[in-house]
C-alpha atoms as a PDB file:
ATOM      1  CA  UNK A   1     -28.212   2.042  -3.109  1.00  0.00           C
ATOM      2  CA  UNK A   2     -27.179   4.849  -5.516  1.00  0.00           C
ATOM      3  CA  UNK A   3     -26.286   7.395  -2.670  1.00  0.00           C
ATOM      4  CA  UNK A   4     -23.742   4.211  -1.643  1.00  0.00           C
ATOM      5  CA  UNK A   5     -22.174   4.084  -4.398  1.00  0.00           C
ATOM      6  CA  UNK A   6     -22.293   7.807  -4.973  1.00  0.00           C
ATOM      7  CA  UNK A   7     -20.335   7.922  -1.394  1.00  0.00           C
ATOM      8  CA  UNK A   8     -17.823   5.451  -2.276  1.00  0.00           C
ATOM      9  CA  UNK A   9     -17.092   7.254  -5.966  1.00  0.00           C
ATOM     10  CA  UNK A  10     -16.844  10.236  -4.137  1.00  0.00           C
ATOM     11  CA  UNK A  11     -14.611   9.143  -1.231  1.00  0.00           C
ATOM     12  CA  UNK A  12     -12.352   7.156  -3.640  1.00  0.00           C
ATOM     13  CA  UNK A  13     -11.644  10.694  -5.685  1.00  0.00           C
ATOM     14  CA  UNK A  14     -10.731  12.722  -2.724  1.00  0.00           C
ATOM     15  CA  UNK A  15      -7.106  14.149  -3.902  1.00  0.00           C
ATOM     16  CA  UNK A  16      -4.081  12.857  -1.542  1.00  0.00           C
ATOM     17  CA  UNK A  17      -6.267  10.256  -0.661  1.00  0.00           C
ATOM     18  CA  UNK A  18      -3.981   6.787  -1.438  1.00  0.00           C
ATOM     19  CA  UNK A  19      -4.810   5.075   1.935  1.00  0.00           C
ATOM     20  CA  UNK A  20      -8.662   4.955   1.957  1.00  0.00           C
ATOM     21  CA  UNK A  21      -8.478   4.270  -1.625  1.00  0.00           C
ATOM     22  CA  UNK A  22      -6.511   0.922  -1.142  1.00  0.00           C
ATOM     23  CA  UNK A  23      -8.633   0.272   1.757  1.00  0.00           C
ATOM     24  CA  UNK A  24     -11.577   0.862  -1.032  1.00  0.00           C
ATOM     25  CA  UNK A  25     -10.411  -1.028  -3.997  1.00  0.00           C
ATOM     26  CA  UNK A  26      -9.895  -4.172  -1.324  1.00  0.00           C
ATOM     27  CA  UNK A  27     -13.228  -3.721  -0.189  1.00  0.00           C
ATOM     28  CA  UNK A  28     -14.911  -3.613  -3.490  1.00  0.00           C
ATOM     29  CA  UNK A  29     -13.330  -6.936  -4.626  1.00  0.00           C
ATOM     30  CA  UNK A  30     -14.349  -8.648  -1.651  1.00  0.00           C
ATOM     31  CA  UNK A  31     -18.313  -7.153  -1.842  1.00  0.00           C
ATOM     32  CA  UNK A  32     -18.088  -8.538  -5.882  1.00  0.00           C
ATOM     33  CA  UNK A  33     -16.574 -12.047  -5.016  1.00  0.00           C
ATOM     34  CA  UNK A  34     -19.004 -12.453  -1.759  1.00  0.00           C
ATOM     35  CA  UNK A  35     -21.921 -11.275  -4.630  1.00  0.00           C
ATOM     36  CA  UNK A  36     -20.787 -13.695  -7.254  1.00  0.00           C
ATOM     37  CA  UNK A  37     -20.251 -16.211  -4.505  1.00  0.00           C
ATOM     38  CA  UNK A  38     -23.465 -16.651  -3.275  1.00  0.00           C
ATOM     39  CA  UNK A  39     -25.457 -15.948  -6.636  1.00  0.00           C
ATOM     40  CA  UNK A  40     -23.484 -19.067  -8.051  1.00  0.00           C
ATOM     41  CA  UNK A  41     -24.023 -21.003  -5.092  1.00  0.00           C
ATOM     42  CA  UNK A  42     -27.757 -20.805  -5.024  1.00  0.00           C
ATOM     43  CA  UNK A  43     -27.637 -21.723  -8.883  1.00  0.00           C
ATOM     44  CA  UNK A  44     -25.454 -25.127  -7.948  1.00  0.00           C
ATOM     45  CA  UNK A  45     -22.643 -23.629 -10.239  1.00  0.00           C
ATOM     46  CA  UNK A  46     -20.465 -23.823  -7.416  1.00  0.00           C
ATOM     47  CA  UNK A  47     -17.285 -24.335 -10.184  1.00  0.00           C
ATOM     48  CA  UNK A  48     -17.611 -21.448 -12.029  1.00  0.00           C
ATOM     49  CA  UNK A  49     -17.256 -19.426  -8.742  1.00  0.00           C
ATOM     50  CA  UNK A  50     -13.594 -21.704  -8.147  1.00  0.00           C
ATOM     51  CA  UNK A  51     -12.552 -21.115 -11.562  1.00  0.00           C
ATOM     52  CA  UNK A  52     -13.063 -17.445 -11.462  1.00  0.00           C
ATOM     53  CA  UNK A  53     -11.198 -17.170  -8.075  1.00  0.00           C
ATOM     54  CA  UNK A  54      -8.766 -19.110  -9.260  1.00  0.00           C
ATOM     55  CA  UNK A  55      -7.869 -16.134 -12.060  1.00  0.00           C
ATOM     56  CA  UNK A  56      -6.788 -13.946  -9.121  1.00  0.00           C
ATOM     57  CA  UNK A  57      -5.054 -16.101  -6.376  1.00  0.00           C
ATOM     58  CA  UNK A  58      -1.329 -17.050  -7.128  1.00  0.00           C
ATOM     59  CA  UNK A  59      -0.309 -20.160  -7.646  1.00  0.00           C
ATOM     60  CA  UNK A  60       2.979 -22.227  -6.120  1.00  0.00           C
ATOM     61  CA  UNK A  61       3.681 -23.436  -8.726  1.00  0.00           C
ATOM     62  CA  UNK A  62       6.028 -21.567 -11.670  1.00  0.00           C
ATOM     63  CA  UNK A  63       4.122 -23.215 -14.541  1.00  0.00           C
ATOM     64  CA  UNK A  64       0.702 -21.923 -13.043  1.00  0.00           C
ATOM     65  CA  UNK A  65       2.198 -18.384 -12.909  1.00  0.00           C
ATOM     66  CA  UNK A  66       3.107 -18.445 -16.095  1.00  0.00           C
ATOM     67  CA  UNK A  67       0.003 -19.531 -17.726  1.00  0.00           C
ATOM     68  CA  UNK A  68      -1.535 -16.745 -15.030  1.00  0.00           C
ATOM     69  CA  UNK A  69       1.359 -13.711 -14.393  1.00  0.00           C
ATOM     70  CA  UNK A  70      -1.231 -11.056 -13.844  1.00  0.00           C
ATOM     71  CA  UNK A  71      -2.592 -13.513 -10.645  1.00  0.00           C
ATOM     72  CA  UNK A  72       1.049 -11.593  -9.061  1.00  0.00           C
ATOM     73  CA  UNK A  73      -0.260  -8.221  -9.405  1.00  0.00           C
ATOM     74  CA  UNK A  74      -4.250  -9.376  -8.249  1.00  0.00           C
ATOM     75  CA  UNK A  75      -3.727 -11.630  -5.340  1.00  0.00           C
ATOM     76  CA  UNK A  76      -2.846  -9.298  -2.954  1.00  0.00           C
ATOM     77  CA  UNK A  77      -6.275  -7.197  -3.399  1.00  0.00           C
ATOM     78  CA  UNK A  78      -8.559  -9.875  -3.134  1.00  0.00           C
ATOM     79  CA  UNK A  79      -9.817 -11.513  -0.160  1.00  0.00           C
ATOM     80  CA  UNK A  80     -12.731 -14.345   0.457  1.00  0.00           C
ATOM     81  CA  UNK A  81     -13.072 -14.376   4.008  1.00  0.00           C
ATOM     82  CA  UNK A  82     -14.833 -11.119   6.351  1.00  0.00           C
ATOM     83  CA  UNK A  83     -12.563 -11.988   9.644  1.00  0.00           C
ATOM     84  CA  UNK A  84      -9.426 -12.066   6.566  1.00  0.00           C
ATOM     85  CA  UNK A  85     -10.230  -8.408   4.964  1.00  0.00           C
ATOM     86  CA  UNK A  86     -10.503  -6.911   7.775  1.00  0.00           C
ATOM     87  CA  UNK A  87      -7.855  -8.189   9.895  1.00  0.00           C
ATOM     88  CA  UNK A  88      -5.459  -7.109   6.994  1.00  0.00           C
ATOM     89  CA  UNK A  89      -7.385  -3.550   6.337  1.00  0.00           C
ATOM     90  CA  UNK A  90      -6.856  -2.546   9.829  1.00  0.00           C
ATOM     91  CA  UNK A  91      -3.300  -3.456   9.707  1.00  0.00           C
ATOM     92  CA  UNK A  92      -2.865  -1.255   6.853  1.00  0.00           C
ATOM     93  CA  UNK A  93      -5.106   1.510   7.998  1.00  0.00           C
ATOM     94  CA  UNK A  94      -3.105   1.447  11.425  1.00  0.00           C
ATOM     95  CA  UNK A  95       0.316   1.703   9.682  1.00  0.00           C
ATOM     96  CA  UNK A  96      -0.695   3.206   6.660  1.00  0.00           C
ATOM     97  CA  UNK A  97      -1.558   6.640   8.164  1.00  0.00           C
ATOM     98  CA  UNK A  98       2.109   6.979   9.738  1.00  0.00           C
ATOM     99  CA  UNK A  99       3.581   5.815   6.284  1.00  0.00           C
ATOM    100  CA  UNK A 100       1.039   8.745   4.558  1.00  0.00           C
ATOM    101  CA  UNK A 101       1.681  11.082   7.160  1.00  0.00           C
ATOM    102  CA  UNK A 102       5.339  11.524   6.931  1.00  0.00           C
ATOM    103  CA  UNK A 103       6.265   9.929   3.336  1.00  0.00           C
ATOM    104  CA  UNK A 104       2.930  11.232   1.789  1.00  0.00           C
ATOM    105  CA  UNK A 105       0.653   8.879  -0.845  1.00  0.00           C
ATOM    106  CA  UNK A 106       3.191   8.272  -3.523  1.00  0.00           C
ATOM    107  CA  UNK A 107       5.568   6.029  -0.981  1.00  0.00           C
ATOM    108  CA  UNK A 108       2.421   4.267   0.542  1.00  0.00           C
ATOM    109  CA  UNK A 109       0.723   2.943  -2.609  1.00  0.00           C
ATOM    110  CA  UNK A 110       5.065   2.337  -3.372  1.00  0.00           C
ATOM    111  CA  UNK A 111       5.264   0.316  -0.113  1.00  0.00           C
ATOM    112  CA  UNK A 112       2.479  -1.632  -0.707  1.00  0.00           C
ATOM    113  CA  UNK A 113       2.608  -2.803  -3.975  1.00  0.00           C
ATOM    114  CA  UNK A 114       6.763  -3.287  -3.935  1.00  0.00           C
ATOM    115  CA  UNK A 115       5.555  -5.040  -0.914  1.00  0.00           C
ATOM    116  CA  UNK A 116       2.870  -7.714  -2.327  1.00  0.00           C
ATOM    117  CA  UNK A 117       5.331  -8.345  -5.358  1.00  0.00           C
ATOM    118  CA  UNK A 118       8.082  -9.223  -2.739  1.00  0.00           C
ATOM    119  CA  UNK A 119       5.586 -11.299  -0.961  1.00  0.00           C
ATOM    120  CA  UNK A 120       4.541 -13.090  -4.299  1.00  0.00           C
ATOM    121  CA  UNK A 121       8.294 -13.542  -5.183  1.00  0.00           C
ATOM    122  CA  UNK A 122       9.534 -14.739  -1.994  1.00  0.00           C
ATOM    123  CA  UNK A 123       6.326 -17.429  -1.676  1.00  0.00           C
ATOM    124  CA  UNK A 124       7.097 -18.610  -5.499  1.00  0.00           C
ATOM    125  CA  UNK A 125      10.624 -19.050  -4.848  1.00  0.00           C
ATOM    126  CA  UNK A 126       9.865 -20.903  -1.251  1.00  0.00           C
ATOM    127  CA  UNK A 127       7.439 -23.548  -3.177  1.00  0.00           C
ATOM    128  CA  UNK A 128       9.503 -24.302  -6.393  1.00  0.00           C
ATOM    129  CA  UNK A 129      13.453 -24.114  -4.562  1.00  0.00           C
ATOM    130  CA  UNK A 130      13.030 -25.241  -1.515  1.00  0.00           C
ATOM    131  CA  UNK A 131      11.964 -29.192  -1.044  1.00  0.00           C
ATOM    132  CA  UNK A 132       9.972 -29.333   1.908  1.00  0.00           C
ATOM    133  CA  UNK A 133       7.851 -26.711   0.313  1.00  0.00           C
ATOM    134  CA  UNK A 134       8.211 -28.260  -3.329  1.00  0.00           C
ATOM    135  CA  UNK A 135       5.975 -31.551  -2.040  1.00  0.00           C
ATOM    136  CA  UNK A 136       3.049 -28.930  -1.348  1.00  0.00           C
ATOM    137  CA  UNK A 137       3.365 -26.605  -4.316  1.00  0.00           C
ATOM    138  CA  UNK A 138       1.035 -28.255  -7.202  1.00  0.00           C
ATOM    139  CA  UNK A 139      -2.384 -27.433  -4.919  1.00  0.00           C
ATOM    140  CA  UNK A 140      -0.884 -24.099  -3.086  1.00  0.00           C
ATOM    141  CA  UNK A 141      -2.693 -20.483  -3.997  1.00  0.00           C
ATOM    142  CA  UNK A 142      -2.454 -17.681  -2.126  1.00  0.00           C
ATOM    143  CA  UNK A 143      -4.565 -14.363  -1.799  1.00  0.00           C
ATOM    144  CA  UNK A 144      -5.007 -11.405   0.572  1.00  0.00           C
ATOM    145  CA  UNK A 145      -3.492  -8.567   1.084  1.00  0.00           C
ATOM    146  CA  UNK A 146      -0.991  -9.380   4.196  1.00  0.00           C
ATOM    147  CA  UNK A 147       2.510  -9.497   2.247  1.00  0.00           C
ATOM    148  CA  UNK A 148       1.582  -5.778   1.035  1.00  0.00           C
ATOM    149  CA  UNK A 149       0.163  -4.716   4.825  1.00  0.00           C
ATOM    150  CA  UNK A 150       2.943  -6.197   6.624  1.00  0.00           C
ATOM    151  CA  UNK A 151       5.355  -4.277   4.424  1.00  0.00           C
ATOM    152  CA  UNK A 152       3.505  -0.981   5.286  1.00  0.00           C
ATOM    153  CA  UNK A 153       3.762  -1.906   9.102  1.00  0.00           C
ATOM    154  CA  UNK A 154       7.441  -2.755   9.374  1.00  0.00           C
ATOM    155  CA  UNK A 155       8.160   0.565   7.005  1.00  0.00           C
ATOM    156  CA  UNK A 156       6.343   2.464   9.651  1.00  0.00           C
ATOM    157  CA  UNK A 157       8.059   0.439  12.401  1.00  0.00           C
ATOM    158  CA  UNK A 158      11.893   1.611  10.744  1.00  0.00           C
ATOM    159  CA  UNK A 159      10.929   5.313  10.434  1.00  0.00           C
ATOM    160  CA  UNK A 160       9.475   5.462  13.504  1.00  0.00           C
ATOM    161  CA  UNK A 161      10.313   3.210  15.923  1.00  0.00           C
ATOM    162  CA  UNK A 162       9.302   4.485  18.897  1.00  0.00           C
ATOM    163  CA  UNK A 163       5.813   5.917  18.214  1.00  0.00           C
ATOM    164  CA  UNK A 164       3.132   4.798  20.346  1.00  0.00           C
ATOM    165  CA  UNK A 165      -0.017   3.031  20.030  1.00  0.00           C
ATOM    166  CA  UNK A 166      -2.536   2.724  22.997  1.00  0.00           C
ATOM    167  CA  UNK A 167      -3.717  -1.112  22.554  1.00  0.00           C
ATOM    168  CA  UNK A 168      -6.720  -2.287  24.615  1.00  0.00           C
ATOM    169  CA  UNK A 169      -5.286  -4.438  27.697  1.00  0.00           C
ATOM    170  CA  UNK A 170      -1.790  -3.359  27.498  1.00  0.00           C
ATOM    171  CA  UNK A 171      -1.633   0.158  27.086  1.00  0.00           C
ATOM    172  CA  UNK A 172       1.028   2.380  25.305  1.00  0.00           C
ATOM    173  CA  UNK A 173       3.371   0.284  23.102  1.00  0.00           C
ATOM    174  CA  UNK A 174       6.256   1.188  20.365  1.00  0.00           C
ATOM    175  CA  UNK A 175       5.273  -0.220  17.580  1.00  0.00           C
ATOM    176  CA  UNK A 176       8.657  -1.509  16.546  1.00  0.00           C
ATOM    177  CA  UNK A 177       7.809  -4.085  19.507  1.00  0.00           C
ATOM    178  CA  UNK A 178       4.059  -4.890  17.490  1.00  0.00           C
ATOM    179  CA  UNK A 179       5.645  -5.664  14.332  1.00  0.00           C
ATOM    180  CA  UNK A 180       7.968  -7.790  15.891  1.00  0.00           C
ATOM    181  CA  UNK A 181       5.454  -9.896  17.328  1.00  0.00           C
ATOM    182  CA  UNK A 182       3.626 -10.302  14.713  1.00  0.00           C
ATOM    183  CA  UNK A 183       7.508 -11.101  12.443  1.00  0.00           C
ATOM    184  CA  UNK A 184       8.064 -13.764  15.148  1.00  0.00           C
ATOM    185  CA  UNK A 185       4.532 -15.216  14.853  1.00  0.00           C
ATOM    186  CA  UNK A 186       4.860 -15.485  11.069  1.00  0.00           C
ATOM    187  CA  UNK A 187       8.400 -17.081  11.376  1.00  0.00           C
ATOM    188  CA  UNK A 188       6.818 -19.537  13.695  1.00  0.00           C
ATOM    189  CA  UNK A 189       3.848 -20.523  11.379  1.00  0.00           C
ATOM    190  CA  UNK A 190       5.968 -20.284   8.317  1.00  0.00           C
ATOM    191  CA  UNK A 191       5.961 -24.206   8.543  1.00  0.00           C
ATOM    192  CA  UNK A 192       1.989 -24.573   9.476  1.00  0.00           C
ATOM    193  CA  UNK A 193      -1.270 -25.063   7.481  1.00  0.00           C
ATOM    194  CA  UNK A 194      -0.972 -21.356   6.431  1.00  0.00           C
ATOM    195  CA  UNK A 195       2.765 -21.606   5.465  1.00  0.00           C
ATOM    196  CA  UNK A 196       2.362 -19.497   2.234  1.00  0.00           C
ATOM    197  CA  UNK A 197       0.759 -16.585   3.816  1.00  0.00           C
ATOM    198  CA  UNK A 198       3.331 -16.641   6.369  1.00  0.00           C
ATOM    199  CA  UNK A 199       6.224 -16.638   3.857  1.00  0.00           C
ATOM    200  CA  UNK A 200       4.672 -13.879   2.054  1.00  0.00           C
ATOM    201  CA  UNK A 201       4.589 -11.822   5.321  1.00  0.00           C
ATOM    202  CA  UNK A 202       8.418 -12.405   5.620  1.00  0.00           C
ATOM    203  CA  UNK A 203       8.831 -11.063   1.943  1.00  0.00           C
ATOM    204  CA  UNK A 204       6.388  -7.947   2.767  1.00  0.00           C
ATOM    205  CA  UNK A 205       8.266  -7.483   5.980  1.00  0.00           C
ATOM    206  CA  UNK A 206      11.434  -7.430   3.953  1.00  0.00           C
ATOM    207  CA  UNK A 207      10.671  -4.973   1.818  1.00  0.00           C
ATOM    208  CA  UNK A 208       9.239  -2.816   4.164  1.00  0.00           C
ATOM    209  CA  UNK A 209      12.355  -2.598   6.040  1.00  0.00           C
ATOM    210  CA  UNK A 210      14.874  -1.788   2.684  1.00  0.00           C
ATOM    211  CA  UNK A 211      12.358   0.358   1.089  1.00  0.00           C
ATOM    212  CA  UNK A 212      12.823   2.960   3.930  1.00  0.00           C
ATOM    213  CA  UNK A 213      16.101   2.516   5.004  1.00  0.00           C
ATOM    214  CA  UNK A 214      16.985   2.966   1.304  1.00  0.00           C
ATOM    215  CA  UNK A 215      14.548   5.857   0.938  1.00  0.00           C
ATOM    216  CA  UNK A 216      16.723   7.223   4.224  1.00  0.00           C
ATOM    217  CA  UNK A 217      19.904   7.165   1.917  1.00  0.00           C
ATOM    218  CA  UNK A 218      18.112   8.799  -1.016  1.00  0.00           C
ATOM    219  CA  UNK A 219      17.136   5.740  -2.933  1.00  0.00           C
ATOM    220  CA  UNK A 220      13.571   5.581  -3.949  1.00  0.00           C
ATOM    221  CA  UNK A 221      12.637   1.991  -5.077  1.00  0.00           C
ATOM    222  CA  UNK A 222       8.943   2.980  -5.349  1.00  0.00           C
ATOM    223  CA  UNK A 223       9.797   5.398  -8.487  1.00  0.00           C
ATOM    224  CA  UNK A 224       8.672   2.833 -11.127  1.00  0.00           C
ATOM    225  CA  UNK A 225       5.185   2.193  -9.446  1.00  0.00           C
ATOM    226  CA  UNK A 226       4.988   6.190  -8.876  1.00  0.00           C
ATOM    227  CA  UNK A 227       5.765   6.264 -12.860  1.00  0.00           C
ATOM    228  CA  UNK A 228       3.105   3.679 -13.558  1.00  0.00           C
ATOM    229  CA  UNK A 229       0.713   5.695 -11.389  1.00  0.00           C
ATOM    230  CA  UNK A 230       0.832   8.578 -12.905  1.00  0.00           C
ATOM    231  CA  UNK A 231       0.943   7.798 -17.050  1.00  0.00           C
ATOM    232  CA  UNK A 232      -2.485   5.483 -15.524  1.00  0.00           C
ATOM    233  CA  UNK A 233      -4.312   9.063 -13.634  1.00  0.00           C
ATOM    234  CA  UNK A 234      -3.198  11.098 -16.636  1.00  0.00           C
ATOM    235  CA  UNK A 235      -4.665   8.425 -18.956  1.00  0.00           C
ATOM    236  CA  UNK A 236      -8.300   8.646 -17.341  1.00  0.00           C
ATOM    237  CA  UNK A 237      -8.026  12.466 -16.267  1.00  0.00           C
ATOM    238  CA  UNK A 238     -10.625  14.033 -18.383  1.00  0.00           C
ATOM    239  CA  UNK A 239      -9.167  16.158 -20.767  1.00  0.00           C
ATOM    240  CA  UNK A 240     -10.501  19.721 -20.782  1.00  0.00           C
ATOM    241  CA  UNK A 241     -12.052  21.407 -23.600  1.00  0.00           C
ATOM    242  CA  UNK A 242      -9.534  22.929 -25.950  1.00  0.00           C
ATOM    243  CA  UNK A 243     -10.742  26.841 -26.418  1.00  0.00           C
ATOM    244  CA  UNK A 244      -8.746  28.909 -29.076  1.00  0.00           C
ATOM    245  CA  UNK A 245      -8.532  32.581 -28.649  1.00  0.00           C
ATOM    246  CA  UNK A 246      -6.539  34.457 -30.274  1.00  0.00           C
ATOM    247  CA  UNK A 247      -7.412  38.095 -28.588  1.00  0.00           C
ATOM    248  CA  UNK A 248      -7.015  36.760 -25.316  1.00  0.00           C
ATOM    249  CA  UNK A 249      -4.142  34.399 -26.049  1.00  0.00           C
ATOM    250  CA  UNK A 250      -1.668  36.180 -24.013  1.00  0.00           C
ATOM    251  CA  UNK A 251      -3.814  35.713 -20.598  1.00  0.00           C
ATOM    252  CA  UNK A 252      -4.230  32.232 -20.756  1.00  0.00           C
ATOM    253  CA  UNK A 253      -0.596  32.094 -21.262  1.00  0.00           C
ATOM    254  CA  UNK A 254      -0.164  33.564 -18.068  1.00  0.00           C
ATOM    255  CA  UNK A 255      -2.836  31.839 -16.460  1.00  0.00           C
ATOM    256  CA  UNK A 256      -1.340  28.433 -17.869  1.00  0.00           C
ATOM    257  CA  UNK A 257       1.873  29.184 -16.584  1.00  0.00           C
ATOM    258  CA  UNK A 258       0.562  30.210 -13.553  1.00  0.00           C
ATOM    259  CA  UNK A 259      -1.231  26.831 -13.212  1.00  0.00           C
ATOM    260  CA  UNK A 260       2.138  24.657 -13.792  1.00  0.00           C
ATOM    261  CA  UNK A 261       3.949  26.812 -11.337  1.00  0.00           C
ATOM    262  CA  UNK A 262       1.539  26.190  -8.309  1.00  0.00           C
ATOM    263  CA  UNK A 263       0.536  22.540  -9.071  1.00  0.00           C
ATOM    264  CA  UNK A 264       4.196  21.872  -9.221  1.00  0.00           C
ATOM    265  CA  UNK A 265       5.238  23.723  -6.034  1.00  0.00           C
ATOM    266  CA  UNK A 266       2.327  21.765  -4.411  1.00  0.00           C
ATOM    267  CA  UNK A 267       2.714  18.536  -5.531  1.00  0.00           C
ATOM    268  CA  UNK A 268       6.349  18.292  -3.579  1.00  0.00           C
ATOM    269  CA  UNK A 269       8.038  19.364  -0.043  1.00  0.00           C
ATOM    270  CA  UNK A 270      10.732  21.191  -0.458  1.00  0.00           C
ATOM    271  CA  UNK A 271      14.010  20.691   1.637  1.00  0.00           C
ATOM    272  CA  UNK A 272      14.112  22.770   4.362  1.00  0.00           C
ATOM    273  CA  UNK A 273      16.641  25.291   5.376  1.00  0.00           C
ATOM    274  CA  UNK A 274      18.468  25.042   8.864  1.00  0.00           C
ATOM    275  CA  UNK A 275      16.370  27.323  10.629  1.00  0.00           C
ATOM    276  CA  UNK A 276      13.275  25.628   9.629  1.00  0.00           C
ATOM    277  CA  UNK A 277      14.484  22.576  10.815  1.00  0.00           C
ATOM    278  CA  UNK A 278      15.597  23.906  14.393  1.00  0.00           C
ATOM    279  CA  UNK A 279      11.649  25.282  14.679  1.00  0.00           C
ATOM    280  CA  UNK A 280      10.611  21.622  13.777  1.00  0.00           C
ATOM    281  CA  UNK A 281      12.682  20.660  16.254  1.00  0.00           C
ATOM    282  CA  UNK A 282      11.666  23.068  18.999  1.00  0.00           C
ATOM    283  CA  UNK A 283       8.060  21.901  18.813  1.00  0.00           C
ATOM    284  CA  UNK A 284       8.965  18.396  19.103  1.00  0.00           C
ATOM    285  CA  UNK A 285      10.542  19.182  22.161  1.00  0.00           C
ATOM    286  CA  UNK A 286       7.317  20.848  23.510  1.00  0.00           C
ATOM    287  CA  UNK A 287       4.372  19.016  22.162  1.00  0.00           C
ATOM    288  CA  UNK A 288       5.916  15.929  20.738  1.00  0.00           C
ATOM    289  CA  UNK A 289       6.172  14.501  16.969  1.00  0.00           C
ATOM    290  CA  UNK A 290       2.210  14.286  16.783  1.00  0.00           C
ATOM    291  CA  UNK A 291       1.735  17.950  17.487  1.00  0.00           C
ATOM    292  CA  UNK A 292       3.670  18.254  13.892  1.00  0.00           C
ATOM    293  CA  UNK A 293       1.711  18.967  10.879  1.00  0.00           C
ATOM    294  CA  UNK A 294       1.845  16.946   7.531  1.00  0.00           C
ATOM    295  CA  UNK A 295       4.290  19.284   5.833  1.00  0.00           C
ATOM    296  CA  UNK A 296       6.268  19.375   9.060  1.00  0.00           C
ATOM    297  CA  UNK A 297       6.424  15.579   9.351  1.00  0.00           C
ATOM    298  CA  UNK A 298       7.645  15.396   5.599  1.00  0.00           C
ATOM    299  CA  UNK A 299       9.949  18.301   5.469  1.00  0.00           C
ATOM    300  CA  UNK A 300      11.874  16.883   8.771  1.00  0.00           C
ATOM    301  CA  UNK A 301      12.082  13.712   7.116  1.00  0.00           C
ATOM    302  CA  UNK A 302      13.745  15.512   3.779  1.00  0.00           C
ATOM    303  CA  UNK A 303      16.236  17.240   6.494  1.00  0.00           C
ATOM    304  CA  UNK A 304      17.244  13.297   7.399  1.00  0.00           C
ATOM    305  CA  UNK A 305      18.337  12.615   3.586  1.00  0.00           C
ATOM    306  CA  UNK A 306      19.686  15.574   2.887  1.00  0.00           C
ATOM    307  CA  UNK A 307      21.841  14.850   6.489  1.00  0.00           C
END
């Protein structure tokens, strides 16, 4: 049991490693509620298990969410069904490697969190404004992570519309034409027994689309979670040992420059120049976009903005 977890610590502190670490954190939930679940069941304390599920799904109504904000921020990693986490861990895993691939990690853990808030938002709004909804909103909750999925698939779907995937039965399809589907079937149920999930698709969906179209134009929406991110790894990055020298002091000056130079040259693509671009372009033309490497993928779509 300790090389499991010693496997999942290690796979979860990979560096540039956002997608398999949402995947994780999802999974990791779901193994503790299943845990706490059952134990409670087979001591007949079947409540406590509602009450502390209850602290994570989001309610339809606005004076639940305000006696419970965080539950905006939770519900969308926590799951209580096996067919329900991994339906919507595939979806993101599917979707999630284009997003990584050509907007690297800090717009993917952007798209899916702006995502789930837009989800939350849109179902809160749809239960307390709208009256067909209002008649159902004192007993709605919602959890799962499809608002925040569905907004990585139809940001995927925008920047690349035309990429293929090779489903079982059908063959090669765009996947502009999969998220669609799956838009239309969520329209269609937005009415049905699951009408909050479906809502919260919409709102993922939504997002999804803006996020990159605005992210074509330059604007990032995702820099406030990429903020947050950040001041939260610095705060549990160990710090190193401070070592004073004074004969040596000089050197690690250097070396400490040297360090801030290269971790900030690697930490960002830079723009390409015209030439670069036209080379990009060439091997497209031979070998197609998945012949292209990461920093291909991501400096070609810099070129776009810059264009």
């Amino acid at each position: 049991m300790s090389g499991l977890f010693e496997d999942f610590r290690s796979e979860f502190n990979k560096p540039n490693n956002t997608l398999v670490q949402l995947i994780l954190i999802n999974t990791v939930v779901f193994l503790v509620l299943l845990l706490t679940k059952v134990g409670l069941t087979l001591a007949q304390n079947d409540a406590v298990y509602d009450f502390i599920r209850a602290q994570l799904m989001l309610p339809g109504t606005l004076t639940g969410f305000l006696h419970k904000p965080w539950t905006l921020f939770t519900y969308f990693f926590t799951h209580d069904e096996i067919f329900h986490i991994l339906y919507n861990m595939l979806f993101l895993y599917w979707f999630g490697r284009l997003i990584d691939e050509y907007l690297g990690n800090r717009r993917l853990i952007g798209l899916y969190i702006m995502g789930g808030l837009a989800g939350g938002l849109l179902y809160m709004a749809m239960y307390n404004l709208v009256p067909y909804f209002q008649n159902y909103a004192e007993g709605a909750r919602m959890l799962g992570a499809s608002a925040a999925a569905f907004s990585v698939a139809v940001g995927a779907a925008t920047l690349l519309p035309n990429y293929t995937f090779h489903l079982l039965f059908f063959g090669p399809v765009r996947i502009k034409y999969i998220v669609f589907f799956f838009i239309i079937l969520s329209v269609a149920q937005s009415a049905g027994a699951n009408a909050g999930g479906n809502l919260a698709h919409l709102g993922g969906a939504l997002m999804g689309f803006f996020y990159v179209k605005l992210l074509q134009n330059g604007t990032d929406l995702g820099r406030p979670i990429y903020w947050i991110a950040d001041g939260w790894s610095n705060l549990l990055k160990p710090k190193p040992a401070v070592k004073v020298s004074y004969r040596q002091r000089s050197n690690a000056s250097t070396q400490a420059s040297s360090y801030v130079s290269s971790t900030g040259s690697a930490s960002s693509i830079s723009t390409p120049d015209q030439d670069e671009v036209d080379t990009i372009l060439d091997k497209i033309s031979r070998s197609g976009y998945e012949s292209l490497t990461r920093e291909e993928k991501q400096k070609l779509f810099r070129a776009s903005q810059r264009n």
